[in-house]
C-alpha atoms as a PDB file:
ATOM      1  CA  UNK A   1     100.667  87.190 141.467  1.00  0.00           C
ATOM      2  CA  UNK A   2      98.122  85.062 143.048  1.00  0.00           C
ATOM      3  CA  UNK A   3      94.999  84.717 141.140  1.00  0.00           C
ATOM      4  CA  UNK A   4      92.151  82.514 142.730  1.00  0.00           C
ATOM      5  CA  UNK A   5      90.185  80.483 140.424  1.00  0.00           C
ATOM      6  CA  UNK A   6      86.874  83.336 141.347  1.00  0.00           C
ATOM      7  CA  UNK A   7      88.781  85.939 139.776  1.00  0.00           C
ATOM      8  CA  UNK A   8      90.387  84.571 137.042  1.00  0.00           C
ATOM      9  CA  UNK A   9      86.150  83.303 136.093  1.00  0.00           C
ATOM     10  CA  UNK A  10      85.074  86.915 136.874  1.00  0.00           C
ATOM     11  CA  UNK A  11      87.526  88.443 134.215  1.00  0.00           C
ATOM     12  CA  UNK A  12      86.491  85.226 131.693  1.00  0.00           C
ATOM     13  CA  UNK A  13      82.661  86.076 131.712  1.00  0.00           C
ATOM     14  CA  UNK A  14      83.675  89.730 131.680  1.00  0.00           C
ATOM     15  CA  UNK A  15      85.630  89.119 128.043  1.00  0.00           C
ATOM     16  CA  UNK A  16      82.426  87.115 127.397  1.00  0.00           C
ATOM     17  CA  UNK A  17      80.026  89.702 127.914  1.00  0.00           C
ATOM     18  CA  UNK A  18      82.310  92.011 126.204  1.00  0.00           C
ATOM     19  CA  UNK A  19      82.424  90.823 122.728  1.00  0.00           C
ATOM     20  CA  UNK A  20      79.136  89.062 123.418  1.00  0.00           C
ATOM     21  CA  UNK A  21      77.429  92.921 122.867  1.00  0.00           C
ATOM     22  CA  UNK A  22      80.298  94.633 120.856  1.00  0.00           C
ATOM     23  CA  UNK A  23      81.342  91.502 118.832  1.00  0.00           C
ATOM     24  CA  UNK A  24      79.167  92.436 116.156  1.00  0.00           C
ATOM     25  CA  UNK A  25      79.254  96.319 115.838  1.00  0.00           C
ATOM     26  CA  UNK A  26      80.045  97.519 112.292  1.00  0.00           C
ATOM     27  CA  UNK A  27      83.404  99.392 111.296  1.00  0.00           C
ATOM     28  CA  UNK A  28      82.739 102.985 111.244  1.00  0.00           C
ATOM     29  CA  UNK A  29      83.326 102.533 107.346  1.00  0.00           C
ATOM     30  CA  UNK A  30      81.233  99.395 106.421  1.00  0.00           C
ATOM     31  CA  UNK A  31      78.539 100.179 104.277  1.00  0.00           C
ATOM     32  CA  UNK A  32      75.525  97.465 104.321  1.00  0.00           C
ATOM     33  CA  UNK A  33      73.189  97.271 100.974  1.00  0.00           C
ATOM     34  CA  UNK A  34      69.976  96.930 101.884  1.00  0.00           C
ATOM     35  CA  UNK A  35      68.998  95.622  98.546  1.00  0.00           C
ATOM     36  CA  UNK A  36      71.496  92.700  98.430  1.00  0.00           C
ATOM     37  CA  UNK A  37      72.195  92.125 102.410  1.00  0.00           C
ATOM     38  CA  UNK A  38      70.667  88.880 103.721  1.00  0.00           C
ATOM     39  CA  UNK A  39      69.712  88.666 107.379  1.00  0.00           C
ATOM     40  CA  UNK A  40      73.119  87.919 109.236  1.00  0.00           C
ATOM     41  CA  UNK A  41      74.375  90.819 107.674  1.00  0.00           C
ATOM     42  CA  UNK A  42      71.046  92.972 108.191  1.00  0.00           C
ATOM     43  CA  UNK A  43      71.410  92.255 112.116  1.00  0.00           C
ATOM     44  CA  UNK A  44      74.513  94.305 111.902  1.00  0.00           C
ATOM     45  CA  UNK A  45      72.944  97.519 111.904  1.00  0.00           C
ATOM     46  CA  UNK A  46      71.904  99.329 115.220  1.00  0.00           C
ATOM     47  CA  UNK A  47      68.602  98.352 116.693  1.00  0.00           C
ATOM     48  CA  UNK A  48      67.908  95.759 114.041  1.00  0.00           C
ATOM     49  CA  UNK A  49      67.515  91.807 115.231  1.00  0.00           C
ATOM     50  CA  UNK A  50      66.455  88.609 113.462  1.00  0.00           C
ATOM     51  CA  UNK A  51      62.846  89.883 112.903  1.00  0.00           C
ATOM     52  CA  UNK A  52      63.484  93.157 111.643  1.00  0.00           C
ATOM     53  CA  UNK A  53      65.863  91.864 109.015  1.00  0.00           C
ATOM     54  CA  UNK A  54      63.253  89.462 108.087  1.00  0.00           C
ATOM     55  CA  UNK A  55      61.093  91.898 107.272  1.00  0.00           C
ATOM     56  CA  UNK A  56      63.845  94.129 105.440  1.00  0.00           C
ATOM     57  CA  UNK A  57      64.466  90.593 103.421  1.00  0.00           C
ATOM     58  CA  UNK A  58      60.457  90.357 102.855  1.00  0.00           C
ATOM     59  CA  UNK A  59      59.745  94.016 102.247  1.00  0.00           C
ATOM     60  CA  UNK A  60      62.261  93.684  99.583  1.00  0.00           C
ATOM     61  CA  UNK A  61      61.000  90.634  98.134  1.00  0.00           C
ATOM     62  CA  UNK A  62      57.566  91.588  97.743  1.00  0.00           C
ATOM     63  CA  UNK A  63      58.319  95.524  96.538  1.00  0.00           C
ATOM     64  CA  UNK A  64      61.674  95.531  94.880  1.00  0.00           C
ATOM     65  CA  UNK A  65      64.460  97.258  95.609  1.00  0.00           C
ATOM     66  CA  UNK A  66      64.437 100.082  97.769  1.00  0.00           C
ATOM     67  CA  UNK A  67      65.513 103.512  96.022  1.00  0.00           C
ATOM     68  CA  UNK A  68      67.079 105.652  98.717  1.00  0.00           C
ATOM     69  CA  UNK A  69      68.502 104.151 102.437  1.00  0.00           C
ATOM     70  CA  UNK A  70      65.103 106.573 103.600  1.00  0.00           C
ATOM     71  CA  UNK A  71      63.019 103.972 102.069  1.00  0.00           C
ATOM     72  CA  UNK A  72      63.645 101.952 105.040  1.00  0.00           C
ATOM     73  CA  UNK A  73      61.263 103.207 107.246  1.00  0.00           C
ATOM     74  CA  UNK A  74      58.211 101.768 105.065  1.00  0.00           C
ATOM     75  CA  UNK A  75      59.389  98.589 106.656  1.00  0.00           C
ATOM     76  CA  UNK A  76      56.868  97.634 109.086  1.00  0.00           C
ATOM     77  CA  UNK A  77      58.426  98.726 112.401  1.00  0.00           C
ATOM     78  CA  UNK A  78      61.494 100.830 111.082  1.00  0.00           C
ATOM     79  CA  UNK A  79      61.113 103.761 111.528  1.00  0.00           C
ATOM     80  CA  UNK A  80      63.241 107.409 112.199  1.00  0.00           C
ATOM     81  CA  UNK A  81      65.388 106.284 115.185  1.00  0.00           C
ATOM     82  CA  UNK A  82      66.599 103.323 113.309  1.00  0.00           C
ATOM     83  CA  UNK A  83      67.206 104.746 110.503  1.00  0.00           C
ATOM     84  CA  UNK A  84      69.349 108.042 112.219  1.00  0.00           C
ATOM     85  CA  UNK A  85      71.396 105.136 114.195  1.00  0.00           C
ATOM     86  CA  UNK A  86      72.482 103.458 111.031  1.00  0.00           C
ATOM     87  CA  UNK A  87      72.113 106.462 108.325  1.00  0.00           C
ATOM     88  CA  UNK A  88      76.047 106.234 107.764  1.00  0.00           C
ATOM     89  CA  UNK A  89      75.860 102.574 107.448  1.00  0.00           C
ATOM     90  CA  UNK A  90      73.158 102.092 104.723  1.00  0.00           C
ATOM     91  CA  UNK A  91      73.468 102.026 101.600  1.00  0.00           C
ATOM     92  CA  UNK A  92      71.646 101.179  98.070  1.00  0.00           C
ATOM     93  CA  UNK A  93      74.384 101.416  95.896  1.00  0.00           C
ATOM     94  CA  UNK A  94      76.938  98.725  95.080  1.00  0.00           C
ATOM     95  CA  UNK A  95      79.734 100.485  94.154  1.00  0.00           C
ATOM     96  CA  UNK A  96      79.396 101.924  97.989  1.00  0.00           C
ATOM     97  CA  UNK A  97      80.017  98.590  99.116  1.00  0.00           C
ATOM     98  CA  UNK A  98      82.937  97.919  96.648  1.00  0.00           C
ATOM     99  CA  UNK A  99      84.657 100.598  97.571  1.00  0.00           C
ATOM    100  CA  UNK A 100      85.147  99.713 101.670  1.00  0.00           C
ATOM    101  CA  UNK A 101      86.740  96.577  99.473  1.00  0.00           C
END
């Protein structure tokens, strides 16, 4: 097999890219508490970067805990499309979280 140097980089920054954007994505099982997740664990969830996660962190902070994984969407620019893409993913509860352990 004869693999030039441009080929063998092609396939490299096409692993890259790969787990680059689904490097990160959440088992299908992983719960995430919003109430006790900081922000490298918030930025797991669909749709939700570094400021978003911020303001899940500062929400929180400044209100309390949230009560249901709904509650979400009072977070300044979370709203119903967020929280469908990652409805199976929050949680509030710990023992939800202990369990996947």
């Amino acid at each position: 097999m004869n693999l030039s140097l441009s080929s063998i980089s092609k396939v490299l920054c096409a692993c890259i890219l790969f787990f680059t954007v689904f490097g990160q994505t959440i088992a299908a099982d992983t719960k995430i508490n919003i109430n006790t997740a900081d922000v490298n664990q918030l930025i797991q969830l669909k749709h939700v970067g570094v400021k978003y996660a911020n303001r899940i962190v500062a929400y929180r902070e400044a209100n309390g805990t949230f009560k249901t994984p709904e509650d979400i969407i009072m977070v300044k620019g979370i709203g119903k499309r967020i929280l469908e893409a990652n409805r199976d993913t929050i949680t509030v509860s710990e023992e939800a979280v202990a369990e996947q352990e």
